[in-house]
C-alpha atoms as a PDB file:
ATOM      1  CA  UNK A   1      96.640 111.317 104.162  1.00  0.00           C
ATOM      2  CA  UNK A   2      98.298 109.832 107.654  1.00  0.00           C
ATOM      3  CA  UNK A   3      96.860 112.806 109.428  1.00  0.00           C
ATOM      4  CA  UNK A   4      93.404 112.406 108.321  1.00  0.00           C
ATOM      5  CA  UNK A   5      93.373 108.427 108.165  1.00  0.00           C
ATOM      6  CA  UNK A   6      94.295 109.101 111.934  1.00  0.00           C
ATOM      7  CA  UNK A   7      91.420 111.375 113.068  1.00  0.00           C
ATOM      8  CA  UNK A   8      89.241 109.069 111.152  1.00  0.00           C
ATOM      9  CA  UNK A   9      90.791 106.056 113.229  1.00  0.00           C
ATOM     10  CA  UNK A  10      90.640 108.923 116.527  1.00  0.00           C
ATOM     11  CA  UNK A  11      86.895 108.648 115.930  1.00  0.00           C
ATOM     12  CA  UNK A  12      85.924 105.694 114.119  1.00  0.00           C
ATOM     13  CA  UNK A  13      84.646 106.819 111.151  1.00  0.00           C
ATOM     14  CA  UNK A  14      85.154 105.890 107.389  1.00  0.00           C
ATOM     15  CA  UNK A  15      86.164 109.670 105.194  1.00  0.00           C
ATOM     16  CA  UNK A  16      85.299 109.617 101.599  1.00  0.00           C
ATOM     17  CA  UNK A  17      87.025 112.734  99.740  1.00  0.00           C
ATOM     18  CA  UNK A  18      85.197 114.157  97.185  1.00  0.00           C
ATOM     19  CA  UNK A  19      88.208 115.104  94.844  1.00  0.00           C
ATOM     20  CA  UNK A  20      91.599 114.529  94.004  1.00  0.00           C
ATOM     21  CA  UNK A  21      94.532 117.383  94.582  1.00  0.00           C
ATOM     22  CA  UNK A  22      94.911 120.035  92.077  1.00  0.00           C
ATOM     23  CA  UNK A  23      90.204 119.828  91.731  1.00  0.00           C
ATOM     24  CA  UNK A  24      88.497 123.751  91.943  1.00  0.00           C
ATOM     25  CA  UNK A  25      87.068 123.894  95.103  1.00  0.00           C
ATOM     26  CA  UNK A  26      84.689 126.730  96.727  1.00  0.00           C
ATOM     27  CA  UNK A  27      82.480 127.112  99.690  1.00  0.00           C
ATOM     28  CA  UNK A  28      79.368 125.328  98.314  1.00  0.00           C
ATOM     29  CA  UNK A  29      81.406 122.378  97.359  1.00  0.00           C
ATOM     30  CA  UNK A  30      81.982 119.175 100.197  1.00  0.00           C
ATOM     31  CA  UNK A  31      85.579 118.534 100.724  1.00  0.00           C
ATOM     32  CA  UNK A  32      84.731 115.248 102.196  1.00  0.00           C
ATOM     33  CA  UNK A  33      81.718 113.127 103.566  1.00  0.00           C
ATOM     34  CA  UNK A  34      81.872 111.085 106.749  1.00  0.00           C
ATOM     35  CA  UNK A  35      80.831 107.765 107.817  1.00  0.00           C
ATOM     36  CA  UNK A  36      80.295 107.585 111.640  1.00  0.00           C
ATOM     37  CA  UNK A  37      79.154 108.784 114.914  1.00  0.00           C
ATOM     38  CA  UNK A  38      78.485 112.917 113.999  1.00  0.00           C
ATOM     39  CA  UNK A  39      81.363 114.566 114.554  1.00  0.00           C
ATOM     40  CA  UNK A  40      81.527 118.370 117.053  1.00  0.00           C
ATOM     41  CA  UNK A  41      83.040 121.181 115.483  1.00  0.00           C
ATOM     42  CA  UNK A  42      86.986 120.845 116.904  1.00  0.00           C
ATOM     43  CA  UNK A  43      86.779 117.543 114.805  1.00  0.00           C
ATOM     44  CA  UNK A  44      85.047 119.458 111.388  1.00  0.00           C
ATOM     45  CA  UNK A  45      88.228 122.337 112.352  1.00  0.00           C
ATOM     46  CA  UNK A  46      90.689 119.564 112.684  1.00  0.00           C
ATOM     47  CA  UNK A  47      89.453 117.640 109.488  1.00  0.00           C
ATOM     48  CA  UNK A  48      89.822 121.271 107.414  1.00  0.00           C
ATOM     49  CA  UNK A  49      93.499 121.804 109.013  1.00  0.00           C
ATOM     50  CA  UNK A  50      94.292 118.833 106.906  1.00  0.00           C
ATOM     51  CA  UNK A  51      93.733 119.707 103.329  1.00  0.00           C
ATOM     52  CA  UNK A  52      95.581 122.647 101.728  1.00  0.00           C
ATOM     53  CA  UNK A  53      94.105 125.089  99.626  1.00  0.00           C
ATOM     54  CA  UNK A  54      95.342 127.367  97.000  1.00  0.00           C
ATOM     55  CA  UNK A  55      95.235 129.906  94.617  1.00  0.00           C
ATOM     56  CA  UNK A  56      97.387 127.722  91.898  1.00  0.00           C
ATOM     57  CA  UNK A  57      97.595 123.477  90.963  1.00  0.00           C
ATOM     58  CA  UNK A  58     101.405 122.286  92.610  1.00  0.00           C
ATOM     59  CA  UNK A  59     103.010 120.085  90.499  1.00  0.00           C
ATOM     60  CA  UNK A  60     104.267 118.145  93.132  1.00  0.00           C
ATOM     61  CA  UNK A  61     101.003 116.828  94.482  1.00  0.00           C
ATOM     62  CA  UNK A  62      99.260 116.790  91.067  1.00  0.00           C
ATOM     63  CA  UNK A  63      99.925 114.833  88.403  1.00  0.00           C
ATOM     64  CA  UNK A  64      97.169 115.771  86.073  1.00  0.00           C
ATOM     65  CA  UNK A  65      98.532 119.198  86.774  1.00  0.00           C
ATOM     66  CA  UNK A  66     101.727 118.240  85.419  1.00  0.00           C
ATOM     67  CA  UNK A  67     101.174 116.674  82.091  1.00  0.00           C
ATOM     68  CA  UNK A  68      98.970 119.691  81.585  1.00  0.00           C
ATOM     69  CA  UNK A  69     101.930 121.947  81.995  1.00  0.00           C
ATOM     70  CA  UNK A  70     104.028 119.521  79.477  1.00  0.00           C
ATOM     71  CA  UNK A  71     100.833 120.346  77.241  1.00  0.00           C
ATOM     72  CA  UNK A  72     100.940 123.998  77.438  1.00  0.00           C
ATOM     73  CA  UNK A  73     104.828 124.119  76.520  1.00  0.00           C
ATOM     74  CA  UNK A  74     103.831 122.200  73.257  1.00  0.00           C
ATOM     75  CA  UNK A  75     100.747 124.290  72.309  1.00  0.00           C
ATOM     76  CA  UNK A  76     103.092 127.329  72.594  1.00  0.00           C
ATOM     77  CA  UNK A  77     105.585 125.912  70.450  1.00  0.00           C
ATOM     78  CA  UNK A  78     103.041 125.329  67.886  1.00  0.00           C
ATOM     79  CA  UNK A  79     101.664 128.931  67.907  1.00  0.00           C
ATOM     80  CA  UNK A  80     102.557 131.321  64.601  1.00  0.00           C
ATOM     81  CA  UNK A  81     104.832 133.544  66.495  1.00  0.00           C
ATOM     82  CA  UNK A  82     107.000 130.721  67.441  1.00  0.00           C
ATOM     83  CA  UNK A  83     106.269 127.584  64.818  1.00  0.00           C
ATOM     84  CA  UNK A  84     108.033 124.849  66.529  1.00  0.00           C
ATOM     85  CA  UNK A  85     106.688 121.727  65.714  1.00  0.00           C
ATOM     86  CA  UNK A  86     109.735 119.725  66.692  1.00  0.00           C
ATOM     87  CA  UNK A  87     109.774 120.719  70.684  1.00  0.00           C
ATOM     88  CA  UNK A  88     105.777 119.517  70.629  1.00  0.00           C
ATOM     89  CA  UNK A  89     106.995 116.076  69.340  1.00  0.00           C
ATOM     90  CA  UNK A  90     109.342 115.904  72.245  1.00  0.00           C
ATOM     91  CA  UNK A  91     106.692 116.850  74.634  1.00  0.00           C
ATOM     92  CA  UNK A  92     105.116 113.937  72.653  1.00  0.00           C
ATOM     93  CA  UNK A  93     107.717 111.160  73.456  1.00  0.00           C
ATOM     94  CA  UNK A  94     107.726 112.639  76.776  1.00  0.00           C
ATOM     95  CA  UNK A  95     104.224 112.092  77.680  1.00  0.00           C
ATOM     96  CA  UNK A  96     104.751 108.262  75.879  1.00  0.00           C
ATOM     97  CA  UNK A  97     107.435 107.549  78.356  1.00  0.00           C
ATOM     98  CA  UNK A  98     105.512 108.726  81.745  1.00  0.00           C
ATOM     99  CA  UNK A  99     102.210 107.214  80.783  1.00  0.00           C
ATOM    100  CA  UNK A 100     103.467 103.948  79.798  1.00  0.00           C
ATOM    101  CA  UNK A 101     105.398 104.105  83.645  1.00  0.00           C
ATOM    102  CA  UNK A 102     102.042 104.306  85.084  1.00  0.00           C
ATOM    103  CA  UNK A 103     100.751 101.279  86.377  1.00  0.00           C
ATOM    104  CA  UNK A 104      98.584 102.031  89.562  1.00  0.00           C
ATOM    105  CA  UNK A 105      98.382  98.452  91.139  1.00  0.00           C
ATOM    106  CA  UNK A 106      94.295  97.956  91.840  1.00  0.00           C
ATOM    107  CA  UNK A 107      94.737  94.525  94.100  1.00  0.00           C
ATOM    108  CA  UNK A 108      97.191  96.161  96.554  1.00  0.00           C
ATOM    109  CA  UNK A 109      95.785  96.548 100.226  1.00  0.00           C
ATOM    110  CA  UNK A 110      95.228  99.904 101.098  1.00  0.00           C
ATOM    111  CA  UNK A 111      97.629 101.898 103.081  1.00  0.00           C
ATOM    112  CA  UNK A 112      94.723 103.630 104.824  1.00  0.00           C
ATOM    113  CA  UNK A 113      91.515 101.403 104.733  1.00  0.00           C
ATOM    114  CA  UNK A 114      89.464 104.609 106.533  1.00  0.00           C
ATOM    115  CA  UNK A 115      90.023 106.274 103.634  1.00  0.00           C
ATOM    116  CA  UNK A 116      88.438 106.494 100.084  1.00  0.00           C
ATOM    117  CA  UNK A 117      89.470 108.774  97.409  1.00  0.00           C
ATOM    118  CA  UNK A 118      88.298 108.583  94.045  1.00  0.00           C
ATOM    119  CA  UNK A 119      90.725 106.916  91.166  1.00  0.00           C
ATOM    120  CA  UNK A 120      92.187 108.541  88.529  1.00  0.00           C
ATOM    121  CA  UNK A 121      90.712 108.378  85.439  1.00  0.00           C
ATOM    122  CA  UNK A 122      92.890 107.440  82.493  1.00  0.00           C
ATOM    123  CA  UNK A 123      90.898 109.188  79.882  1.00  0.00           C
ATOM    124  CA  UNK A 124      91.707 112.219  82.231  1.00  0.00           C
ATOM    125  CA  UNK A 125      95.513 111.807  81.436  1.00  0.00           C
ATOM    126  CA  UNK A 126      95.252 111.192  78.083  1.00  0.00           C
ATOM    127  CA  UNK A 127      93.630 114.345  77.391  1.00  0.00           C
ATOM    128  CA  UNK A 128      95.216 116.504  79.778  1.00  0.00           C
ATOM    129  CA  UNK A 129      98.437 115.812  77.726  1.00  0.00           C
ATOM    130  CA  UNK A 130      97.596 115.299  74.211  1.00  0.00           C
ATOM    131  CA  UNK A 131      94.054 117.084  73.301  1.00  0.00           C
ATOM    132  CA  UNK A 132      95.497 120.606  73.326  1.00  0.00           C
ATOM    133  CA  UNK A 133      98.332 119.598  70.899  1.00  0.00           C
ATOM    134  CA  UNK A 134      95.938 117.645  68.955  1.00  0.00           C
ATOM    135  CA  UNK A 135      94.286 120.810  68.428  1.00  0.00           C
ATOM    136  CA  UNK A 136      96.632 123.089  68.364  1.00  0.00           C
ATOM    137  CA  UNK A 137      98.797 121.217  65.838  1.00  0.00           C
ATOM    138  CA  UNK A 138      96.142 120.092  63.890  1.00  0.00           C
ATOM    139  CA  UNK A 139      97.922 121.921  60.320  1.00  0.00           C
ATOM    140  CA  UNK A 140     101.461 120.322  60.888  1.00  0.00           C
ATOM    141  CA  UNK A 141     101.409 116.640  59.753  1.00  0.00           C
ATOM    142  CA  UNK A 142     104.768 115.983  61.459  1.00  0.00           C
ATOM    143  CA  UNK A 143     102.934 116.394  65.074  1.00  0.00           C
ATOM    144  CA  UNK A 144      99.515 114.406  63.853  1.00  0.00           C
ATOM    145  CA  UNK A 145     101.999 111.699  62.675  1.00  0.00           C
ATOM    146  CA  UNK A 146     104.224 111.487  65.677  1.00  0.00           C
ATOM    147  CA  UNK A 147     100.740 111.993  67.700  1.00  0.00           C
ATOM    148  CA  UNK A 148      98.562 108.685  66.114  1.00  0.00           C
ATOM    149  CA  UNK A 149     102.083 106.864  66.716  1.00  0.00           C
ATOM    150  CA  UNK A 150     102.124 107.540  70.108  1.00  0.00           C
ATOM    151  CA  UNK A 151      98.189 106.898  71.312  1.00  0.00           C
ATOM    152  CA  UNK A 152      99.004 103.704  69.251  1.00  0.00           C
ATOM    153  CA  UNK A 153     101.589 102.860  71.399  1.00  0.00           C
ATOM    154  CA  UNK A 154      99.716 103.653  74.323  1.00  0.00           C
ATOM    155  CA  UNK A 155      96.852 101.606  73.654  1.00  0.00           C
ATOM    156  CA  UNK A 156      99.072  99.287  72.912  1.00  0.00           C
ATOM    157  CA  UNK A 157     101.199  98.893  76.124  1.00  0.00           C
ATOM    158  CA  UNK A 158      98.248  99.839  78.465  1.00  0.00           C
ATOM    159  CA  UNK A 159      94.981  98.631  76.662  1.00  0.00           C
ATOM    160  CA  UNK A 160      92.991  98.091  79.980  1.00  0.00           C
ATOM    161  CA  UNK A 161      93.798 101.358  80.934  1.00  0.00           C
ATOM    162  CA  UNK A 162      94.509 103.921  77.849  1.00  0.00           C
ATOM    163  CA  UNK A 163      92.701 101.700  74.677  1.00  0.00           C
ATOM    164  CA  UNK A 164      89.453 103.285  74.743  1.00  0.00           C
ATOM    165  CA  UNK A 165      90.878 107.081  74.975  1.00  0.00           C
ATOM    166  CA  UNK A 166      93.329 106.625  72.627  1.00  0.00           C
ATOM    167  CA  UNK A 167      90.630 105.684  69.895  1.00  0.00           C
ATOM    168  CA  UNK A 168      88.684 108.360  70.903  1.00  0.00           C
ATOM    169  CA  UNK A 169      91.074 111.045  70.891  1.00  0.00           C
ATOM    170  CA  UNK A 170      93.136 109.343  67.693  1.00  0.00           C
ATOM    171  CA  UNK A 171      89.684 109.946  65.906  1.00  0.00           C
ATOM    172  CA  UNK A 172      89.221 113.865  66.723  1.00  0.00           C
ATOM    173  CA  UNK A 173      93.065 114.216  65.496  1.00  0.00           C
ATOM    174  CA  UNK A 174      92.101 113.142  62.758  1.00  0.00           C
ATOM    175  CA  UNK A 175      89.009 114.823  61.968  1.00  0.00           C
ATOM    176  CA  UNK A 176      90.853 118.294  63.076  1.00  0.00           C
ATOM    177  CA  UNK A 177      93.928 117.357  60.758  1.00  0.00           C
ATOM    178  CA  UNK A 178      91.907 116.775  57.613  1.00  0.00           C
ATOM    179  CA  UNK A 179      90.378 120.019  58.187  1.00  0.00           C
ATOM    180  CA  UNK A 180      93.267 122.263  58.910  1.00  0.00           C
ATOM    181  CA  UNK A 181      95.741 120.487  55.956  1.00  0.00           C
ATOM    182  CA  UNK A 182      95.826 122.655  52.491  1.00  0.00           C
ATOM    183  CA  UNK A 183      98.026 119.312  50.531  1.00  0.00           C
ATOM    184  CA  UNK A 184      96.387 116.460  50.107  1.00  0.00           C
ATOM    185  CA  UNK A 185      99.570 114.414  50.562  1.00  0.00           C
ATOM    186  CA  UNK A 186      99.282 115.096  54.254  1.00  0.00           C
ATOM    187  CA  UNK A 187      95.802 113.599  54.425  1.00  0.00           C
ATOM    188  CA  UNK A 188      96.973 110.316  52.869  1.00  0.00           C
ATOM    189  CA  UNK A 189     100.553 110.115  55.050  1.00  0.00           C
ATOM    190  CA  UNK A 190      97.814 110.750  58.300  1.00  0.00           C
ATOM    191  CA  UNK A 191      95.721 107.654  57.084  1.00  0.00           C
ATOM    192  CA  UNK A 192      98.021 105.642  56.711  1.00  0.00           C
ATOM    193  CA  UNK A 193      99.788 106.605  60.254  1.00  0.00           C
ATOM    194  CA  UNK A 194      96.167 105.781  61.486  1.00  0.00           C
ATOM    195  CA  UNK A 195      96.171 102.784  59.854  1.00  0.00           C
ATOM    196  CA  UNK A 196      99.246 101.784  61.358  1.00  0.00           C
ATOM    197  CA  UNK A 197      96.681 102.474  64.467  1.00  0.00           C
ATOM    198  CA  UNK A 198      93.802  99.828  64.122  1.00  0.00           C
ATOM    199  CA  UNK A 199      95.421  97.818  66.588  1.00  0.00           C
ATOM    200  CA  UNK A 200      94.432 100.279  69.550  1.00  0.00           C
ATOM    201  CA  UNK A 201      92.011  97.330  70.587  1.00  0.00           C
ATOM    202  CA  UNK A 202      92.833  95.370  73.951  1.00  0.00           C
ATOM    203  CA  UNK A 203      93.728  91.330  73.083  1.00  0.00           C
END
């Protein structure tokens, strides 16, 4: 980001990226638009020398990428060959604890003003970690309990950000659950985990 907020200050020109790290890109697709006097091609070259592209996401750098690896180690737990419902309720807990860390501070002043990238969309997070396990462990009432207990808390401790999601998502867990449980015990200890739920709403 310093390297391209300074050829953008080098020429005087606002950049507006198109996507954030870890996005599919491909030769038809804009990396970036530009805001300014039109730039010659050793300033296009010098732009492209800035962003790094790859065959695979890097954790490091992509933190979409990352919850959806946290997912992936759940939904294998939960397939037949391994039936592990208890390591998808720790990825559970997991995700709980990193979400409710995030708290991306909107008023602070830009480090590069030159710059705009698009924000990170919460409903993005939420089901890069959870909608995979939602499906995937849609028969074991364990993870649809543990899983309504932790959107609540989510909505709960973020509503601005995570309240909206949460009810969404909460609601297809569900609806998968009912469908994939053979006792009808499990279907009444879901509802009454999403009772415990109803306060997803932001006060």
């Amino acid at each position: 980001m310093s390297a391209l907020a300074e050829l953008a200050d080098a020429g005087k020109r606002t950049v507006w990226i198109e996507d954030l790290p870890g996005s599919f890109v491909h030769p038809a697709l804009p990396l970036l638009f530009i805001d300014g006097p039109k730039p010659d091609e050793a300033f296009v070259d010098d732009l492209r020398d800035v962003f790094t592209i790859h065959a695979s996401r890097d954790i490091g750098q992509d933190p979409r990428f990352g919850l959806i690896v946290l997912s992936e180690i759940a939904s294998r737990a939960l397939s037949p060959a391994v039936n592990d419902p208890g390591t998808a309720i720790d990825v559970i807990g997991r995700v709980v604890r990193l979400l409710s860390a995030w708290a991306p501070d909107h008023d602070a002043a830009p480090d590069f003003p030159c710059l705009h990238v698009p924000a990170i969309d919460p409903a993005d997070l939420l089901d890069d970690a959870l909608s995979a396990i939602a499906r995937d462990g849609a028969a074991f009432i364990e993870v649809q309990a543990r899983l309504q207990h932790a959107l609540t808390i989510l909505a709960s401790l973020k509503p601005d950000a995570f309240s909206a999601a949460a009810r969404r998502l909460a609601t297809e867990a569900e609806t998968r659950a009912l469908a994939a449980f053979t006792l009808p015990h499990d279907g009444e200890r879901l509802r009454r985990a999403m009772a415990a739920g109803k306060g997803m709403e932001p006060r």
